[in-house]
C-alpha atoms as a PDB file:
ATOM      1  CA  UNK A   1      75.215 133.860 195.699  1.00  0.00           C
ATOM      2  CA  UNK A   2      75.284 133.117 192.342  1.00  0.00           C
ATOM      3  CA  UNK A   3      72.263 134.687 189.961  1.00  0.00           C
ATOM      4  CA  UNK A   4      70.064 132.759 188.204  1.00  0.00           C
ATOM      5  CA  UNK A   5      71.476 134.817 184.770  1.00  0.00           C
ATOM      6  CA  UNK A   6      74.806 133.569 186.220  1.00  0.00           C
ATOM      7  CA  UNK A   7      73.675 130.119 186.413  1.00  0.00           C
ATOM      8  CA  UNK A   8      72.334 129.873 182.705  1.00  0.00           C
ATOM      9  CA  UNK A   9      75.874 131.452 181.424  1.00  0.00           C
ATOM     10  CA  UNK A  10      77.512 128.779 182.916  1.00  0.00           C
ATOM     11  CA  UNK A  11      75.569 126.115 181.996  1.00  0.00           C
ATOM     12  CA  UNK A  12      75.546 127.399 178.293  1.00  0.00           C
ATOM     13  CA  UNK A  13      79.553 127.758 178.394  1.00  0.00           C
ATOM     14  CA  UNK A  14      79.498 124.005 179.677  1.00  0.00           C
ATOM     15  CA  UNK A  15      77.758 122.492 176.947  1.00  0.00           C
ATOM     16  CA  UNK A  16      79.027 124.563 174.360  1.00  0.00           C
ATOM     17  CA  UNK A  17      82.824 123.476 175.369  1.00  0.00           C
ATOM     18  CA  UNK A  18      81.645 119.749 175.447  1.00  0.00           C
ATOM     19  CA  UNK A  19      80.705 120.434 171.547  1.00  0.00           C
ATOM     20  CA  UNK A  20      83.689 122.097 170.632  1.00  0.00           C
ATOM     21  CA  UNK A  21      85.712 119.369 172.259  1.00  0.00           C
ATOM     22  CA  UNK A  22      83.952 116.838 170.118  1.00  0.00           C
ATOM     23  CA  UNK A  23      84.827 118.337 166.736  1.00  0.00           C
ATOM     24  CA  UNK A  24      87.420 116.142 164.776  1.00  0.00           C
ATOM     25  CA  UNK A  25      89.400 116.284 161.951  1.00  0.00           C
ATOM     26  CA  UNK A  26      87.703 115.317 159.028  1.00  0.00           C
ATOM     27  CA  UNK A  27      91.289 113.762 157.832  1.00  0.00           C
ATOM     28  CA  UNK A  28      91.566 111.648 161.028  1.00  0.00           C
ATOM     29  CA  UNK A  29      87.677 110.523 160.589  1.00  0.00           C
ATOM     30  CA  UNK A  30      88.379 109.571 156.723  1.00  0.00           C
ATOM     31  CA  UNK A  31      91.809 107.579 157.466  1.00  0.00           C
ATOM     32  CA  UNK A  32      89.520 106.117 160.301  1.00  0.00           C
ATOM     33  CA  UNK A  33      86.392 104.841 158.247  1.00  0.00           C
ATOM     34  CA  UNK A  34      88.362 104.094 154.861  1.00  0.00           C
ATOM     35  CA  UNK A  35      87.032 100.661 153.555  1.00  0.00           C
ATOM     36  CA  UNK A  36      89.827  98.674 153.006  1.00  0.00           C
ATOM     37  CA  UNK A  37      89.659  96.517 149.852  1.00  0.00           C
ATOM     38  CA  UNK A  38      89.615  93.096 151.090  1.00  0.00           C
ATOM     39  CA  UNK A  39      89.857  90.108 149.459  1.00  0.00           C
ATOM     40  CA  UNK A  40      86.489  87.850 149.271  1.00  0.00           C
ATOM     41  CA  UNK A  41      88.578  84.578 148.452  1.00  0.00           C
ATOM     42  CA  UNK A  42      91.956  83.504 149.266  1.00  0.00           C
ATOM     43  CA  UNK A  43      93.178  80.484 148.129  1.00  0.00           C
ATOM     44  CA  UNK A  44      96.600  78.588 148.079  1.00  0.00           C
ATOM     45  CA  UNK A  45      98.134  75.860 145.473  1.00  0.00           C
ATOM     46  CA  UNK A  46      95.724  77.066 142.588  1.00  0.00           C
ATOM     47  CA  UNK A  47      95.631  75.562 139.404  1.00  0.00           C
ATOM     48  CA  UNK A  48      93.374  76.504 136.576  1.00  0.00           C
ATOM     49  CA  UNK A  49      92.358  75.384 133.133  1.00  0.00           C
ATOM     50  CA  UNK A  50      91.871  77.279 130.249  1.00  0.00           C
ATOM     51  CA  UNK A  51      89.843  75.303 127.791  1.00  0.00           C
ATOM     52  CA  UNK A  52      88.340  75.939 124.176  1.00  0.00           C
ATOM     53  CA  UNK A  53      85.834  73.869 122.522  1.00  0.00           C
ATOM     54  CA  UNK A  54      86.722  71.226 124.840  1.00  0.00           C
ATOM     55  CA  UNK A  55      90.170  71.255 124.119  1.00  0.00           C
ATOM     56  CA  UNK A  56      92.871  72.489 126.899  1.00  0.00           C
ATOM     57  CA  UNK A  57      94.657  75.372 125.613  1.00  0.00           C
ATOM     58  CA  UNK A  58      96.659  76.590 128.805  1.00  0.00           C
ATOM     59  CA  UNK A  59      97.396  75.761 132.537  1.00  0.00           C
ATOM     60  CA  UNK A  60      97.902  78.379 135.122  1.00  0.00           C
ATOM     61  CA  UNK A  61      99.544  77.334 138.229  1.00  0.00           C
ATOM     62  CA  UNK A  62     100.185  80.089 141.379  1.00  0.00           C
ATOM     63  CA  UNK A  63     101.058  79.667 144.903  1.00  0.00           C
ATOM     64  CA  UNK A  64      98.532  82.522 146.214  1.00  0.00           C
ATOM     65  CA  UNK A  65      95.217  83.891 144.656  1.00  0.00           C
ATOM     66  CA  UNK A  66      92.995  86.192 145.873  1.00  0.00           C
ATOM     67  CA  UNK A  67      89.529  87.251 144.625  1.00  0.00           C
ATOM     68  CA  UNK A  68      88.328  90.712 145.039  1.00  0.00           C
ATOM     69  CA  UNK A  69      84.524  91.459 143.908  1.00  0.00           C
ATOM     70  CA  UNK A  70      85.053  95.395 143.332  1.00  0.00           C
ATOM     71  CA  UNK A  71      82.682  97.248 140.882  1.00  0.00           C
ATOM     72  CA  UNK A  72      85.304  95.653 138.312  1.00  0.00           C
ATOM     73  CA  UNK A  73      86.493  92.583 140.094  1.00  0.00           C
ATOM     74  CA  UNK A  74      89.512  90.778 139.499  1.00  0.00           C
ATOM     75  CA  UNK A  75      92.540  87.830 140.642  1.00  0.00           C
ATOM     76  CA  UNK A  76      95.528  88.525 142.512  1.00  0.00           C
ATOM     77  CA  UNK A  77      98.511  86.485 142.446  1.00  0.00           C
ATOM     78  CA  UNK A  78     100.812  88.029 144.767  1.00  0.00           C
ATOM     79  CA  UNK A  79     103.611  85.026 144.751  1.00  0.00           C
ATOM     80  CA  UNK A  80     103.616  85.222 140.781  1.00  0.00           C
ATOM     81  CA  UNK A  81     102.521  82.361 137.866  1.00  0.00           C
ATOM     82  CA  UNK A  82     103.242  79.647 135.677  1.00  0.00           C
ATOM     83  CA  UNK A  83     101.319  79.662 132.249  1.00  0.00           C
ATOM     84  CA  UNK A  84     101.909  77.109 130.039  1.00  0.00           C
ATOM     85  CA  UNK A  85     100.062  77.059 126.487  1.00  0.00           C
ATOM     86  CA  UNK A  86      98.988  73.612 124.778  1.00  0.00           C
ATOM     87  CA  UNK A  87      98.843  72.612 121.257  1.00  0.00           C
ATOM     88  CA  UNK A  88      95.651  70.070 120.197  1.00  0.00           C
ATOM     89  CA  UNK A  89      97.872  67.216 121.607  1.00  0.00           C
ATOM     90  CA  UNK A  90      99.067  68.655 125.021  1.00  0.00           C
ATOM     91  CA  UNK A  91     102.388  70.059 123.935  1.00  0.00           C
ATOM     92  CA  UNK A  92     103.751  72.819 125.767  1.00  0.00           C
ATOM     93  CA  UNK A  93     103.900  74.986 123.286  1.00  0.00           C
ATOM     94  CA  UNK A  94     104.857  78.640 125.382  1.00  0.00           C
ATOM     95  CA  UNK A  95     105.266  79.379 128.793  1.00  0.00           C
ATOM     96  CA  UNK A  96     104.871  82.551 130.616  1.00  0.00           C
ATOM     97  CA  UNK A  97     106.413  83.275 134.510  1.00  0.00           C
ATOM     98  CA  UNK A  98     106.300  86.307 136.258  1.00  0.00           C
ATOM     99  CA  UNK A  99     106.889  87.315 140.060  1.00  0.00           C
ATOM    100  CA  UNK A 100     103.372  88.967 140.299  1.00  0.00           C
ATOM    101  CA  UNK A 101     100.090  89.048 138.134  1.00  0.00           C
ATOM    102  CA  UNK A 102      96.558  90.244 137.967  1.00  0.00           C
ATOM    103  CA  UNK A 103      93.824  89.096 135.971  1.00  0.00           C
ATOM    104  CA  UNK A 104      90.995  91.504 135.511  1.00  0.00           C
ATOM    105  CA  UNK A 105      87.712  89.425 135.070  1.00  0.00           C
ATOM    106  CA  UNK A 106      85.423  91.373 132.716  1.00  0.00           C
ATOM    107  CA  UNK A 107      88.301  92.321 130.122  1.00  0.00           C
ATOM    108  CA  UNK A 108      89.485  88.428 129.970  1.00  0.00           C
ATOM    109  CA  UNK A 109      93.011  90.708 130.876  1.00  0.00           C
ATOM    110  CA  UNK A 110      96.024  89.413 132.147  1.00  0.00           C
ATOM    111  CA  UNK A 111      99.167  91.223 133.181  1.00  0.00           C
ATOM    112  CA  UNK A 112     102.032  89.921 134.639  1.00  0.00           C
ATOM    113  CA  UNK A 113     105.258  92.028 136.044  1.00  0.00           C
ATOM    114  CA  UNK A 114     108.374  91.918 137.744  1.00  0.00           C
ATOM    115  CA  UNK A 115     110.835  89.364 135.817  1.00  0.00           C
ATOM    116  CA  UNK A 116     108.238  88.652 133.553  1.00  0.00           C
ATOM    117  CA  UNK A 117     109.951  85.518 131.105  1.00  0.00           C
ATOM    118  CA  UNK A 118     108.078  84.141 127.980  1.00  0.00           C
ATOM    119  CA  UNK A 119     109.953  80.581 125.902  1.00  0.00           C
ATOM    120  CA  UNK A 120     108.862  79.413 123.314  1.00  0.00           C
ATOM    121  CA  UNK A 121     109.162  75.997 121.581  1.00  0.00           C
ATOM    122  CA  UNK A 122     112.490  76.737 119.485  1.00  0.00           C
ATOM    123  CA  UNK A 123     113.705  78.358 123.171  1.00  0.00           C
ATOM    124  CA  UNK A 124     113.635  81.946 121.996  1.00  0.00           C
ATOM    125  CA  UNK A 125     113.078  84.057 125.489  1.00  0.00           C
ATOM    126  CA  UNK A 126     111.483  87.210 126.378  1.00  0.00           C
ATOM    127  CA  UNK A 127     112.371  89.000 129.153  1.00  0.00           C
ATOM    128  CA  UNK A 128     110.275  92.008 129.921  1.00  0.00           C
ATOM    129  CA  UNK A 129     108.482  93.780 133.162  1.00  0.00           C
ATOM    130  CA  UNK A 130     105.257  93.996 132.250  1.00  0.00           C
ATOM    131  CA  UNK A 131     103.095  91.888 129.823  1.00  0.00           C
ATOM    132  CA  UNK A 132      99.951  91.807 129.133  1.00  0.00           C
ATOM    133  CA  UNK A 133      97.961  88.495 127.580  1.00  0.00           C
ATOM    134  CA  UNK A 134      94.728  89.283 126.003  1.00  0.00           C
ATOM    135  CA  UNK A 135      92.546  86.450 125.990  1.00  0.00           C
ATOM    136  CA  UNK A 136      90.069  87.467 123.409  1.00  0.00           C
ATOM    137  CA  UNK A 137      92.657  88.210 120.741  1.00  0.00           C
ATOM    138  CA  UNK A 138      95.071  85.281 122.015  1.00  0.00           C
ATOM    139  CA  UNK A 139      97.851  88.230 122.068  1.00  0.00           C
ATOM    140  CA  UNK A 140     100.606  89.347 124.336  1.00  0.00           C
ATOM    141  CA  UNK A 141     102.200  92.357 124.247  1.00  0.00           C
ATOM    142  CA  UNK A 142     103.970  95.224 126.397  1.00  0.00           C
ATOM    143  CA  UNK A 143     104.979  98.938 125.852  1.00  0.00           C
ATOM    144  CA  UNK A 144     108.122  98.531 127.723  1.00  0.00           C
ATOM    145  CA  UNK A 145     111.524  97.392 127.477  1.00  0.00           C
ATOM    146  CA  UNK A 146     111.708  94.046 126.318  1.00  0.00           C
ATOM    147  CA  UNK A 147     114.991  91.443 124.927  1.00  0.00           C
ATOM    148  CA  UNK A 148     114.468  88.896 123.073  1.00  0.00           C
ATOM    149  CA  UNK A 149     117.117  85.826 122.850  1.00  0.00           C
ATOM    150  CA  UNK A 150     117.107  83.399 120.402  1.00  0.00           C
ATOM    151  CA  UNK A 151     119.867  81.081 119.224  1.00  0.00           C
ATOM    152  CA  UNK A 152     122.156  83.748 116.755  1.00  0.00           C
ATOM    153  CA  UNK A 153     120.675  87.215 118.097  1.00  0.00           C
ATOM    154  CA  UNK A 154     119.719  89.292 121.230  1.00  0.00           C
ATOM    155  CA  UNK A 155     117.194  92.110 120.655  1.00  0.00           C
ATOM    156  CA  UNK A 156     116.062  94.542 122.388  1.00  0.00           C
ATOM    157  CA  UNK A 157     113.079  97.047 122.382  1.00  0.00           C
ATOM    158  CA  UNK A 158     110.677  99.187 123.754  1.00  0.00           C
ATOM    159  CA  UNK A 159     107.539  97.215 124.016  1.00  0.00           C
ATOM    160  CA  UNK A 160     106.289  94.362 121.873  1.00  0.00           C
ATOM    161  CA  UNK A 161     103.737  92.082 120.312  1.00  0.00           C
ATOM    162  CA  UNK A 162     103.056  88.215 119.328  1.00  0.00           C
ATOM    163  CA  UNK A 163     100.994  85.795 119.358  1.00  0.00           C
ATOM    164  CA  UNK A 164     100.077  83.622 122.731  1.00  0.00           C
ATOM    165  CA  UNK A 165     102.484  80.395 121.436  1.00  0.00           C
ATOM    166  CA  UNK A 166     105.228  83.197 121.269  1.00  0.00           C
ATOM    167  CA  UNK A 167     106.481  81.991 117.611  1.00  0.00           C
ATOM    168  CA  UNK A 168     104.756  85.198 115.459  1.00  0.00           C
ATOM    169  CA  UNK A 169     106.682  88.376 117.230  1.00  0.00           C
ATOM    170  CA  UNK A 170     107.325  91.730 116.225  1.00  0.00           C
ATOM    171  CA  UNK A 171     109.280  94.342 118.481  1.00  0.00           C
ATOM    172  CA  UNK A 172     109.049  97.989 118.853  1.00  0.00           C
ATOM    173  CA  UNK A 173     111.800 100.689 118.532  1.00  0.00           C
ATOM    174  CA  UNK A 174     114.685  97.691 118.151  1.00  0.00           C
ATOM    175  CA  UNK A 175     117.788  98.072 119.387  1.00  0.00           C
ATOM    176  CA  UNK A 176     121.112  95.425 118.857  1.00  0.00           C
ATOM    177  CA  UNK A 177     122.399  93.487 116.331  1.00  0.00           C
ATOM    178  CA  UNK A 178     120.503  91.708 113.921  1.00  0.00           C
ATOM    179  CA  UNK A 179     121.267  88.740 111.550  1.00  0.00           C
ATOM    180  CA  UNK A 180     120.067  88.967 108.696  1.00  0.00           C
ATOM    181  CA  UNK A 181     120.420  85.864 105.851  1.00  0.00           C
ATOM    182  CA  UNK A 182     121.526  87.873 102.769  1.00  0.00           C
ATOM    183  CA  UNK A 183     120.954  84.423 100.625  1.00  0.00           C
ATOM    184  CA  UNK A 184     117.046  84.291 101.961  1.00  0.00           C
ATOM    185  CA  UNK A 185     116.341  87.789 101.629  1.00  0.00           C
ATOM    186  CA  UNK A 186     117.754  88.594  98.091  1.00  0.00           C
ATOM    187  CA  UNK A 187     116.028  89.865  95.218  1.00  0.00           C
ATOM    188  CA  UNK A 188     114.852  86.791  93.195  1.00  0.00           C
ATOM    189  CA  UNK A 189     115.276  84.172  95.884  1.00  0.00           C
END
């Protein structure tokens, strides 16, 4: 016969192996509960207008968007963009294409990467990895390697800067060969 002492031991070993076996690994319960950042919206075939005093200044066109309302929400494009700038009579006056892009809401930021290509009217091309288009200084610029091709030249760079129309440039730490017109850029001329 078993004591009643005896009794009480095993009954407190019981339960006390029942909590032990409960503990988990704090790792396994974080990987476990992790919120997932999850889009809100997803939409397909997008196309949206960018308009100033009532004029259209640019079209963006993307084959996947997705909308994520984080503290600082922001647009996905996954399958990558077409921007195309306007003049005051619908011209295309720029276009920018890139394989992927995000455009951060608050900060009227965009960046594009991978294969990232900007033409211009004259068809003078960048070709760059990474852009950014500021919308509040109508800018785009990179810090990475970037060429530029125009009709007599190829240069190339790390990083760069012009206007949104792509016709005002100026790149960083050039590299290449250069034309220069000795007639235009004598003394006196």
């Amino acid at each position: 016969m078993t004591t009643f002492y005896q009794k009480i031991f095993f009954i407190l070993a019981f339960i006390s192996s029942m909590f032990y076996s409960c503990v988990n690994d704090k790792n396994e319960v974080a990987l476990i509960t992790k919120k997932t950042n999850l889009p809100v919206e997803t939409a397909t075939v997008i196309e949206i207008l960018y308009s100033d005093s009532a004029k259209i200044k640019a079209k963006l066109l993307t084959p996947l968007m997705n909308h994520y309302t984080t503290p600082q929400p922001y647009l996905e494009m996954p399958k990558g963009i077409n921007l195309k700038f306007f003049d005051d009579t619908l011209n295309i006056i720029s276009t920018i294409t890139a394989n992927y892009a995000i455009s951060r809401e608050s900060a009227d930021i965009m960046e594009a990467r991978n294969n990232v290509v900007v033409v211009n009217q004259k068809g003078e091309q960048l070709n760059t990895e990474h852009l950014i288009w500021d919308q509040k200084t109508k800018k785009i610029y990179s810090t990475v390697f970037a060429k530029i091709t125009t009709k007599n030249e190829t240069i190339y760079g790390n990083g760069f800067q012009a206007n949104e129309d792509f016709t005002n440039y100026k790149i960083m730490q050039v590299k290449g060969i250069i034309n220069v017109n000795k007639e235009k850029h004598a003394p006196g001329s």
